[in-house]
Protein backbone atom coordinates (compact mmCIF):
# COMPACT_ATOMS: atom_id res chain seq x y z
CA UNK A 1 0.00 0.00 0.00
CA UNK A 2 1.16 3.41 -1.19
CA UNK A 3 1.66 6.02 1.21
CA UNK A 4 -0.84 8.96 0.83
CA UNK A 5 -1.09 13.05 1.53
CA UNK A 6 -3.93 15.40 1.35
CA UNK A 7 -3.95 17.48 -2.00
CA UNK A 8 -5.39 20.17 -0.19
CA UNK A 9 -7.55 20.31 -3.31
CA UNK A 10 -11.35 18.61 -2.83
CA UNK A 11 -12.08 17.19 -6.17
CA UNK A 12 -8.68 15.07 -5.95
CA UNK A 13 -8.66 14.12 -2.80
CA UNK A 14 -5.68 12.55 -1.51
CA UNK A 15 -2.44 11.39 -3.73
CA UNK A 16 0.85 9.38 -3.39
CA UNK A 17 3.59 11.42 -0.91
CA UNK A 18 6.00 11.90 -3.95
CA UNK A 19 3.71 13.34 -6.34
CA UNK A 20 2.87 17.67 -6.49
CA UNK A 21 0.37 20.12 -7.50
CA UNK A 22 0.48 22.05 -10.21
CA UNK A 23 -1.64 25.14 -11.35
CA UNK A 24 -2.65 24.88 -14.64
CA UNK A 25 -0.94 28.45 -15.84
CA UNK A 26 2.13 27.00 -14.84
CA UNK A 27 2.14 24.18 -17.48
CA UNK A 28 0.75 25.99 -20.64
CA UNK A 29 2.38 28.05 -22.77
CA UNK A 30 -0.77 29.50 -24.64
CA UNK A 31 -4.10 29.32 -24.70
CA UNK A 32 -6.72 30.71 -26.96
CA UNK A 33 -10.23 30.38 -29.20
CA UNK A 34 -11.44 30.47 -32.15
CA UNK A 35 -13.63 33.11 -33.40
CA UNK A 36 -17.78 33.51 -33.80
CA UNK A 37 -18.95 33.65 -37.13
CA UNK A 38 -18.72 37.77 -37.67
CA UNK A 39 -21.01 39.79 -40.33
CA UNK A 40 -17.70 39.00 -42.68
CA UNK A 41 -17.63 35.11 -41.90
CA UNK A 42 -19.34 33.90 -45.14
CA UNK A 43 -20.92 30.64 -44.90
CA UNK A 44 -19.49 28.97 -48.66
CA UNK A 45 -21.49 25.32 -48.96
CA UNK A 46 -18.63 24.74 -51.74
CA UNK A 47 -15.63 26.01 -49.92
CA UNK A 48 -12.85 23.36 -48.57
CA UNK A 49 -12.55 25.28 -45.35
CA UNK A 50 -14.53 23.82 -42.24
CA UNK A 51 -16.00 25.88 -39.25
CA UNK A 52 -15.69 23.61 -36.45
CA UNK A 53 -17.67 23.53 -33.01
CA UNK A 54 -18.32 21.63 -30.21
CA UNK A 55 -20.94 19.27 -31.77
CA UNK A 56 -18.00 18.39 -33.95
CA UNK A 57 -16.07 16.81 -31.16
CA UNK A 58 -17.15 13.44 -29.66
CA UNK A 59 -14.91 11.12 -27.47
CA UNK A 60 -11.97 12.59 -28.24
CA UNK A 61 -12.35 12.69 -31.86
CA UNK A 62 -13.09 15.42 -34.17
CA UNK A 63 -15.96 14.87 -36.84
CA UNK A 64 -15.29 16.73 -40.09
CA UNK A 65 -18.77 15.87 -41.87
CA UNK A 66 -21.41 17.26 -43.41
CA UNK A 67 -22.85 18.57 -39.54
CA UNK A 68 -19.61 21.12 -40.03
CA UNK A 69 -20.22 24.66 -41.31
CA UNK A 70 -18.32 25.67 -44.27
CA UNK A 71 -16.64 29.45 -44.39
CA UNK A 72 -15.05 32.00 -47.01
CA UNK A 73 -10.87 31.29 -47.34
CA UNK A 74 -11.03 35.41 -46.09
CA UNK A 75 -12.98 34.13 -43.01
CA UNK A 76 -10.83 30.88 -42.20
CA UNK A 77 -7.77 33.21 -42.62
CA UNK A 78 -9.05 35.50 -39.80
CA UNK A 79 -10.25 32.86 -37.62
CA UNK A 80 -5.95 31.12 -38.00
CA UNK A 81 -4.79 34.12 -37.27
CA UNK A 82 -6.42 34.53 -33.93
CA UNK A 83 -6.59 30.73 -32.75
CA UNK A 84 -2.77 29.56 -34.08
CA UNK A 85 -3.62 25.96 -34.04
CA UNK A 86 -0.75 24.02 -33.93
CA UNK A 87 0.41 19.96 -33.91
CA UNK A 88 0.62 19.35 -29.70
CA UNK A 89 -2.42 20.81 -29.06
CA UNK A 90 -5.32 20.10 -26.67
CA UNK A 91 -8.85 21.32 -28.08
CA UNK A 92 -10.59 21.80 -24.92
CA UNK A 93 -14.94 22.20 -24.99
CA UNK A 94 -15.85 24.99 -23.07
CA UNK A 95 -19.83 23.84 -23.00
CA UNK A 96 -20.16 20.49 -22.95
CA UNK A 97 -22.07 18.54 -20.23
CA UNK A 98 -19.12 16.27 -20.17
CA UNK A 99 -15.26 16.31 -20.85
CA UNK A 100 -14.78 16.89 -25.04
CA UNK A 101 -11.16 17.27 -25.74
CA UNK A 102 -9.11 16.75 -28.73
CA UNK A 103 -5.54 16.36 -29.71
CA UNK A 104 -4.21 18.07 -32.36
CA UNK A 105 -1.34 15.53 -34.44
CA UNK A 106 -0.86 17.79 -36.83
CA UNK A 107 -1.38 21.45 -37.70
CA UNK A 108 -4.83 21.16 -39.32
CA UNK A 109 -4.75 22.87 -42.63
CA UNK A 110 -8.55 23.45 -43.57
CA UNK A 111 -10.38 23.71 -40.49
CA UNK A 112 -10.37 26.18 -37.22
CA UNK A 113 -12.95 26.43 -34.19
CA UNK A 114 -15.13 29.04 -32.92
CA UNK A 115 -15.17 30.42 -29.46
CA UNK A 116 -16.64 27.60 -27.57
CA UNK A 117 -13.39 26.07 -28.05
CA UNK A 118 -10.22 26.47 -26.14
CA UNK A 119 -6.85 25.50 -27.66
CA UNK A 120 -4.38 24.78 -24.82
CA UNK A 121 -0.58 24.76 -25.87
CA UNK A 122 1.22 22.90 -22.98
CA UNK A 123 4.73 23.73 -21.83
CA UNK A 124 7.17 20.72 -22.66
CA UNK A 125 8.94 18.94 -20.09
CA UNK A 126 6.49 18.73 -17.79
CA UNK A 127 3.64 16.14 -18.57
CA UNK A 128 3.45 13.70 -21.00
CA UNK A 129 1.02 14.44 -23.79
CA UNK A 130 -0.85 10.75 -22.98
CA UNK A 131 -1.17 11.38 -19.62
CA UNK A 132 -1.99 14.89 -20.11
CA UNK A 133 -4.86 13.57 -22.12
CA UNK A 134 -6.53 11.53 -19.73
CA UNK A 135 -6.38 14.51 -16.71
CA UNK A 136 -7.84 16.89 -18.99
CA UNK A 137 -11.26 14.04 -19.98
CA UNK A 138 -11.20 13.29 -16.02
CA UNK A 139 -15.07 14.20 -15.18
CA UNK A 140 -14.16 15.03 -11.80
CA UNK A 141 -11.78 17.69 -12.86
CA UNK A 142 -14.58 18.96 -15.59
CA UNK A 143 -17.07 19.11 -12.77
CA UNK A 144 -15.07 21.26 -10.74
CA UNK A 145 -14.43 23.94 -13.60
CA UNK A 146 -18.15 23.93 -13.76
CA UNK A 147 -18.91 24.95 -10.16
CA UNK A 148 -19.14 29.23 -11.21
CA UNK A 149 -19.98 28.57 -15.08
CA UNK A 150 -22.42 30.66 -16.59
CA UNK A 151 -24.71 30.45 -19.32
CA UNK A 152 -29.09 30.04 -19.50
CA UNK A 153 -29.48 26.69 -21.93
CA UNK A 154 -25.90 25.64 -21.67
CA UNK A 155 -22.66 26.16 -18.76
CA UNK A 156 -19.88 27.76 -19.79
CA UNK A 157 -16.54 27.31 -18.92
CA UNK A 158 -14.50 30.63 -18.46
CA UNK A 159 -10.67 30.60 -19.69
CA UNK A 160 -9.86 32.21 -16.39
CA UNK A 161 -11.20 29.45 -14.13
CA UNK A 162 -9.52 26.58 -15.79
CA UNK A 163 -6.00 28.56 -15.72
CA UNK A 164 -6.95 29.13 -12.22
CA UNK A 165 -7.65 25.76 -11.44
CA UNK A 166 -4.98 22.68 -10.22
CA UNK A 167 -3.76 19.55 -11.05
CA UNK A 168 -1.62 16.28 -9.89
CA UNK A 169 2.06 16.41 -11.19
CA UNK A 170 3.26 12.51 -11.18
CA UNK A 171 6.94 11.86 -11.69
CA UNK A 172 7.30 11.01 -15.37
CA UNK A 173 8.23 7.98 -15.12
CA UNK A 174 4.63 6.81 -13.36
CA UNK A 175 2.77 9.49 -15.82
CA UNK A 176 4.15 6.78 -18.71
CA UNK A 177 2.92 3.95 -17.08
CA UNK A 178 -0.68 5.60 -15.92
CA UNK A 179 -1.40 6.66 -19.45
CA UNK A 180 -0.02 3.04 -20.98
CA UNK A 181 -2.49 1.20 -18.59
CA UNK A 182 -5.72 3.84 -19.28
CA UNK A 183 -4.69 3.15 -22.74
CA UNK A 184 -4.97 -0.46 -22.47
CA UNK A 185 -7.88 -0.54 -20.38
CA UNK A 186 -9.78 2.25 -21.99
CA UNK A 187 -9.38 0.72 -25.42
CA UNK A 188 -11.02 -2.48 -24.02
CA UNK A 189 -14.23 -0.49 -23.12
CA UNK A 190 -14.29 1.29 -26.28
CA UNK A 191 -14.52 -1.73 -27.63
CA UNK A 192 -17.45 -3.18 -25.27
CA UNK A 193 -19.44 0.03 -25.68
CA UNK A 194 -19.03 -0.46 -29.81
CA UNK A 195 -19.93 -3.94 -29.28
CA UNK A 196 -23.22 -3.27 -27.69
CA UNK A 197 -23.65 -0.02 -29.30
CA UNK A 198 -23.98 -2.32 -32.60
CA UNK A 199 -26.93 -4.55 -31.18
CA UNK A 200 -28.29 -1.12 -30.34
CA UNK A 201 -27.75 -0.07 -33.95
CA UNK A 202 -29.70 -3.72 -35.33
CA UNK A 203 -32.45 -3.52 -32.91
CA UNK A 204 -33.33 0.26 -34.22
CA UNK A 205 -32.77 -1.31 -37.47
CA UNK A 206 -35.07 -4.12 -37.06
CA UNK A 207 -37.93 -1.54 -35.38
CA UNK A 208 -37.68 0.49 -38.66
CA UNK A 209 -37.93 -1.99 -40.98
CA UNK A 210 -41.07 -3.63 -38.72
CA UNK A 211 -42.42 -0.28 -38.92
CA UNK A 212 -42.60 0.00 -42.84
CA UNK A 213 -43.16 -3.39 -43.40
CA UNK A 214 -45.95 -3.36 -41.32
CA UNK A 215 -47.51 0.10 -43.01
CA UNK A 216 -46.93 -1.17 -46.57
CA UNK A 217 -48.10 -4.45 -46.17
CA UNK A 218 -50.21 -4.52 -42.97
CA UNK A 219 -50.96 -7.66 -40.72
CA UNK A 220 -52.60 -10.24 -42.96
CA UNK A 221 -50.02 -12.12 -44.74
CA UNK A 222 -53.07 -13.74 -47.24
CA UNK A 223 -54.26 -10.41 -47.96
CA UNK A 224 -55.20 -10.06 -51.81
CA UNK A 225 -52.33 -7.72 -52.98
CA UNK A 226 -52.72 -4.96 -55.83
CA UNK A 227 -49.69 -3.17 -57.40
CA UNK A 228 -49.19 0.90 -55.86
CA UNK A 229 -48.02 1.81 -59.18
CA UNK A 230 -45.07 3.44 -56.93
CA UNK A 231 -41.68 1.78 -57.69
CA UNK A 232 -40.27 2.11 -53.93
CA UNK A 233 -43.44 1.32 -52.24
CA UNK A 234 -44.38 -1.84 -54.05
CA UNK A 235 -47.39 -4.07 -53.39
CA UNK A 236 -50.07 -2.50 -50.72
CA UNK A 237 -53.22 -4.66 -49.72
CA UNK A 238 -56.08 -4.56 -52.61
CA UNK A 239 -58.63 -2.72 -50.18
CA UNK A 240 -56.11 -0.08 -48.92
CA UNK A 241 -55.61 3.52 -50.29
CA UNK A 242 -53.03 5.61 -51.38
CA UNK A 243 -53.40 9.48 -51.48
CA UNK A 244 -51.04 12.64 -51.20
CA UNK A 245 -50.58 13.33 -47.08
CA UNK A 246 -52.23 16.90 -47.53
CA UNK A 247 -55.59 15.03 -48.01
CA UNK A 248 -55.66 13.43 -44.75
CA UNK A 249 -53.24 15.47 -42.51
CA UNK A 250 -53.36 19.30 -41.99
CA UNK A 251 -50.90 21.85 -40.76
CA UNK A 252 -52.64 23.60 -38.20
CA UNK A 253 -50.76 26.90 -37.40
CA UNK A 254 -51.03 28.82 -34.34
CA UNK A 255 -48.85 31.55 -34.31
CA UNK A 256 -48.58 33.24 -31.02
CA UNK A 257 -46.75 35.46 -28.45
CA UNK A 258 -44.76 33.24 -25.98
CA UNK A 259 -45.33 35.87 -23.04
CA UNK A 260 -48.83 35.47 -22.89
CA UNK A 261 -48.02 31.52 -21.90
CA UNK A 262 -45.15 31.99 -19.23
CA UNK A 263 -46.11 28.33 -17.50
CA UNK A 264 -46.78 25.70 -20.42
CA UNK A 265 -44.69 23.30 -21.86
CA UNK A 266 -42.80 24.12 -24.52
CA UNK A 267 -41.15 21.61 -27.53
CA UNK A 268 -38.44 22.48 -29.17
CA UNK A 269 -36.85 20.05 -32.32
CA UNK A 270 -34.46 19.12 -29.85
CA UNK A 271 -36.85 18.03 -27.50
CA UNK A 272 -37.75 15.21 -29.77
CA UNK A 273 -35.85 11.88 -30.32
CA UNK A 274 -34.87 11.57 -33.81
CA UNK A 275 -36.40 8.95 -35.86
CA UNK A 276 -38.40 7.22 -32.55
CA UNK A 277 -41.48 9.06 -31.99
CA UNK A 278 -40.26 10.26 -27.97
CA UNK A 279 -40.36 13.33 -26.57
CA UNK A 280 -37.68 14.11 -24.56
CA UNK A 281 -37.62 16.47 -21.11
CA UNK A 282 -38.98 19.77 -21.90
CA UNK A 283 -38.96 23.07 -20.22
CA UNK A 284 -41.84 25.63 -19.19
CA UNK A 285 -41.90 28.88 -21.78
CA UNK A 286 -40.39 30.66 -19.21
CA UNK A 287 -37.49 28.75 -18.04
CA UNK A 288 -36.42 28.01 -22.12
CA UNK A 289 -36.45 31.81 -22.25
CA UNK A 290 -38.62 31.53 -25.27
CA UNK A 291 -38.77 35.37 -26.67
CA UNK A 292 -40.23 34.46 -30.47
CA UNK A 293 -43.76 33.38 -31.68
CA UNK A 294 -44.59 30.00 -31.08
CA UNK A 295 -47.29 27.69 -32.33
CA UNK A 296 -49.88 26.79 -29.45
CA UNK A 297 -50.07 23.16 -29.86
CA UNK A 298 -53.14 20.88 -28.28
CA UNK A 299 -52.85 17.60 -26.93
CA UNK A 300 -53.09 14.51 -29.28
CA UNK A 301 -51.58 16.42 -32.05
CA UNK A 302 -48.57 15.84 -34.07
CA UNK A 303 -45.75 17.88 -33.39
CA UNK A 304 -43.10 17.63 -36.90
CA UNK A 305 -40.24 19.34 -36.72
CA UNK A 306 -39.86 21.02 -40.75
CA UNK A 307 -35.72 21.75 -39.49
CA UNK A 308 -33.23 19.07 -41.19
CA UNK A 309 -36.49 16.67 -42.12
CA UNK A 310 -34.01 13.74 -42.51
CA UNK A 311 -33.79 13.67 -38.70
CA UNK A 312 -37.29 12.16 -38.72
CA UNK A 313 -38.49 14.29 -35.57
CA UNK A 314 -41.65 13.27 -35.39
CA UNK A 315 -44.42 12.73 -32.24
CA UNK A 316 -47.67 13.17 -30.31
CA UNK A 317 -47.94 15.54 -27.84
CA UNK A 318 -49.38 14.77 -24.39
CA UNK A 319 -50.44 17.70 -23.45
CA UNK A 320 -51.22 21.37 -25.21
CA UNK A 321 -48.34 23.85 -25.47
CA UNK A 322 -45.78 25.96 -27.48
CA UNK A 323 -43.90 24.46 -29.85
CA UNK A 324 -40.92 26.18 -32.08
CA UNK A 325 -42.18 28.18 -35.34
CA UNK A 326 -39.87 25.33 -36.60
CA UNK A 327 -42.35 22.74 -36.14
CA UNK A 328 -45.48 21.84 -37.66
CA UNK A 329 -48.48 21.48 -35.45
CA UNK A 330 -50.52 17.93 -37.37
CA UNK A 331 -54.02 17.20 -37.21
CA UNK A 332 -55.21 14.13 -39.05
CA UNK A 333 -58.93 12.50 -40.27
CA UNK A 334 -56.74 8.96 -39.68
CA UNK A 335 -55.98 7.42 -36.10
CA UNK A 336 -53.45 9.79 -35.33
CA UNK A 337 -51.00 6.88 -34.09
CA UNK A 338 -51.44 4.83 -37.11
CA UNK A 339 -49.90 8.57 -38.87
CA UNK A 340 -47.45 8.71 -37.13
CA UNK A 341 -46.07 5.78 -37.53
CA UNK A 342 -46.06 6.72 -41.31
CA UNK A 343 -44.10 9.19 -40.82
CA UNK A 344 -41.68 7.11 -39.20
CA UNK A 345 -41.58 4.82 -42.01
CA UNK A 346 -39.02 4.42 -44.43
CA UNK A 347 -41.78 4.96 -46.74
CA UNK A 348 -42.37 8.81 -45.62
CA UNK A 349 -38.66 9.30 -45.11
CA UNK A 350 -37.52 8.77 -48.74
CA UNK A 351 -40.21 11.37 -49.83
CA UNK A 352 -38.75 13.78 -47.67
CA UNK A 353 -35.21 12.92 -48.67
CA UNK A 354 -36.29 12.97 -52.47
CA UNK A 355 -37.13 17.04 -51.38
CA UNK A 356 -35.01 18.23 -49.30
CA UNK A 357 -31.51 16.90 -50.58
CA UNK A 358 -29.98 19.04 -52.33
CA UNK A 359 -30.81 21.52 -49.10
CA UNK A 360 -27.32 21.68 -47.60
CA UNK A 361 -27.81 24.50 -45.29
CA UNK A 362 -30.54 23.85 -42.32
CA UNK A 363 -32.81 21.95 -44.85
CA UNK A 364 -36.23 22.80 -44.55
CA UNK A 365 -39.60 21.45 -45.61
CA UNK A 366 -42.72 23.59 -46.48
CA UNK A 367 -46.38 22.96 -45.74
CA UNK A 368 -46.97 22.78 -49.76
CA UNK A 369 -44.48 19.83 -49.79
CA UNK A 370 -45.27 17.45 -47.18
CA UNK A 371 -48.70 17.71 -48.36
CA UNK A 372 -47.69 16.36 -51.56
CA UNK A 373 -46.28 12.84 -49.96
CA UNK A 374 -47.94 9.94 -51.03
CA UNK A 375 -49.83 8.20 -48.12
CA UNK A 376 -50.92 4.64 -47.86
CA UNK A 377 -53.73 3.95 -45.76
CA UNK A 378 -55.82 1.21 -44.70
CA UNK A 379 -59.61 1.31 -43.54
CA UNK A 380 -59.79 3.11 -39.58
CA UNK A 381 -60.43 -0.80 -38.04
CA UNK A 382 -57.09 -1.93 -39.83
CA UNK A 383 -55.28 0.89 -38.25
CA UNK A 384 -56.61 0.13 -35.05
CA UNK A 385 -55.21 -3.11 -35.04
CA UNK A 386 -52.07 -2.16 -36.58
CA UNK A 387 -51.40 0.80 -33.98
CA UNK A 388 -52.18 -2.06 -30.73
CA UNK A 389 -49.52 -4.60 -32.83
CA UNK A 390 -46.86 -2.12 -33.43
CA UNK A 391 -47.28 -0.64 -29.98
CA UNK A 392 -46.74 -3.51 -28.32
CA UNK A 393 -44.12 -4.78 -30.39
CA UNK A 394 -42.34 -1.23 -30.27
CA UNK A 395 -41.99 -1.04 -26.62
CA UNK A 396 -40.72 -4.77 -26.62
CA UNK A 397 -37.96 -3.74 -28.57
CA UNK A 398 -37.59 -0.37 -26.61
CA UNK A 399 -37.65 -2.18 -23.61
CA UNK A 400 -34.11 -4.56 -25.13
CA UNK A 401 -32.85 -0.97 -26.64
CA UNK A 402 -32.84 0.86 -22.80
CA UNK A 403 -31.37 -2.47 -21.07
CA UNK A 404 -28.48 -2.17 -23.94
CA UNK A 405 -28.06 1.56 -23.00
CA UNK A 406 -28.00 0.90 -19.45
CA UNK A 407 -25.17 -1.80 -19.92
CA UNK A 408 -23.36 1.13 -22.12
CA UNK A 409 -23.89 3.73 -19.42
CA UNK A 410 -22.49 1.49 -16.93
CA UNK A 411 -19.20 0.88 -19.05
CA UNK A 412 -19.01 4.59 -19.21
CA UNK A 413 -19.13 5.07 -15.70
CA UNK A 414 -16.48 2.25 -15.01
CA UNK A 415 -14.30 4.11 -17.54
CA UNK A 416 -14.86 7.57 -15.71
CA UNK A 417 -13.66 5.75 -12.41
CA UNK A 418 -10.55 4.06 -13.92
CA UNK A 419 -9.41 7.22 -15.15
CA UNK A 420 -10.15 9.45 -12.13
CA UNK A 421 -8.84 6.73 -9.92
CA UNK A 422 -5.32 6.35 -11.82
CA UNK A 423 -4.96 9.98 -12.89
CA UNK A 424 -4.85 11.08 -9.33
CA UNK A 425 -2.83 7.84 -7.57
CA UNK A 426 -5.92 6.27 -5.89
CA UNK A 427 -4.80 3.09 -8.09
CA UNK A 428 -1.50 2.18 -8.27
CA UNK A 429 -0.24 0.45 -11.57
């Protein structure tokens, strides 16, 4: 057993007797953002320059994809000039809910960040850039930065509180063997979490294609069959209809002052799961800070979010409301479960795809479109019966889909703990 000392810092507790504290000042040589987009930051679909931001950054890897904002050569060259990235260093999140940082292996040549982002230039000589790595994702360090941060939807991390702040010096020799052994270890959860994350992936898979199969086809497998006359749809049942969505579904817009309706609930696109159906926690009108007009919503409506349509953000609300000028308030002469399943079908998904893809930036889609998607129906008893089969076979494989994501939260959680545990000498290697 190792001997031990008080830190004298709460978050890290105690550590071995020949280990120090550092501030973090002491150890960087520079640090420094990007820059906001500014009325000169032109936003160039074509151009080979990206405008990276937090979202970009996941697990200490840096997405360059089509989610990435594309800017002007004139704007990337102003935002270089103020950030300097460089090969060596650490892209630190400054509003993230957890740990996002980066490591820069090379001087990146076509991309920069905005000001969310903090590029940290250590000092050499004094950590080891693997260790260094794993102290910066420790949660337990990111939780303490976040103790003063300020912000209304999300925290933000001030530059002066993380130079401020303090951290464990190990000799070097025992930094090399910490990071070696996270590496090992950490690698070996990665590899659980993908592992499960992929039965996560087929599951969702399998619930989509149940989904469509089910709409297209419906639950009699003797059913006389009758051609759609619609190359991607296929076969439908003889007795069941097919009509353009604006014939059965309406828009129903609402437009109204938010401060007239301080307490109700208020949906957002982000509020909804994308491609599921689920609403996800919501706020009151108030404590969103909602300042714009916003469609009052009623319950047993559907709520469609017309922002990026491929997202599929799609459900029924359970209760009346606000919800974003973004979104499409739905009412429907069908059983309004039966639609919205539709619209979580493959089958309403290529429509929207077939509209909206040439739509790099935000894609949109209008009333006048999604009232032109072709709609297959069956008579109101058959959608009964298909709404009670999909239900329950929905939530089954929901129900497999939140045990997988439990398991995965739990491997994240172990992972946390490794590295808090060996970052700050509670585990000895």
């Amino acid at each position: 057993m190792r001997k031990m000392k008080d830190s004298g810092i709460a978050w890290i507790g105690e550590i071995p007797t020949n280990w120090t504290t550092i501030k973090f000042s002491s150890f960087i040589e520079r640090m420094g953002t990007g820059l906001n987009p500014r009325d000169n930051f032109v936003l160039d679909k074509e151009s080979p320059f990206y405008y990276v931001t937090i979202r970009n950054f996941k697990n200490g890897k840096l997405y360059l994809d089509d989610n990435c904002d594309r800017i002007s050569q004139e704007a990337f060259n102003i935002i270089q000039e103020r950030s300097q990235l460089q090969a060596g260093d650490f892209l630190f999140a400054s509003i993230s809910k957890e740990p996002q940082v980066f490591l820069l292996n090379e001087t990146p040549c076509n991309w920069n960040i905005n000001e969310s982002v903090f590029c940290i230039r250590p000092k050499k000589g004094i950590y080891l850039t693997n260790y260094l790595y794993y102290l910066l994702t420790d949660y337990r360090f990111y939780e303490s930065l976040l103790t003063d941060a300020t912000g209304s939807t999300f925290l933000s991390i001030k530059q002066n509180k993380l130079k401020q702040s303090t951290l464990v010096l190990p000799p070097n020799d025992e930094q090399q063997k910490i990071a070696s052994h996270l590496d090992s270890k950490c690698t070996q959860i990665d590899s659980l979490i993908a592992n499960v994350q992929q039965q996560i992936e087929k599951l969702k898979a399998y619930k989509q294609s149940l989904i469509t199969e089910t709409v297209t086809k419906g639950l009699n497998p003797d059913a006389p069959m009758k051609d759609s006359g619609i190359e991607w749809i296929g076969e439908i049942p003889e007795h069941w209809e097919i009509t353009k969505y604006g014939r059965i579904c309406k828009v129903k817009s609402n437009l109204v002052h938010p401060e007239s309706y301080p307490d109700y609930i208020q949906i957002a696109p982000d509020n909804i799961e994308k491609g599921s159906g689920k609403l996800l926690p919501c706020q009151t009108v108030k404590e969103a800070g909602v300042i714009s007009d916003n469609h009052l919503f009623y319950k047993g409506q559907i709520i469609y979010s017309k922002i990026r349509p491929i997202l599929n953000k799609v459900t029924i609300a359970p209760f009346d409301g606000l919800c974003s000028a973004d979104m499409y308030p739905i009412e429907t002469t069908q059983n309004y479960r039966y639609v919205l399943y539709y619209m979580l079908s493959d089958l309403f998904l290529i429509q929207v795809k077939m509209v909206t893809e040439n739509r790099v930036k935000m894609p949109k889609i209008n009333q006048e479109e999604i009232s032109q998607i072709i709609t297959v129906f069956p008579p109101i008893e058959e959608q009964n019966e298909i709404v009670s089969f999909l239900d329950e076979k929905c939530s089954q494989i929901d129900t497999l889909i939140a045990l997988k994501q439990q398991k995965i939260e739990k491997l994240q959680q172990y992972k946390k703990s490794l590295i808090y545990e060996y970052v700050t000498g509670k585990r000895e290697v």
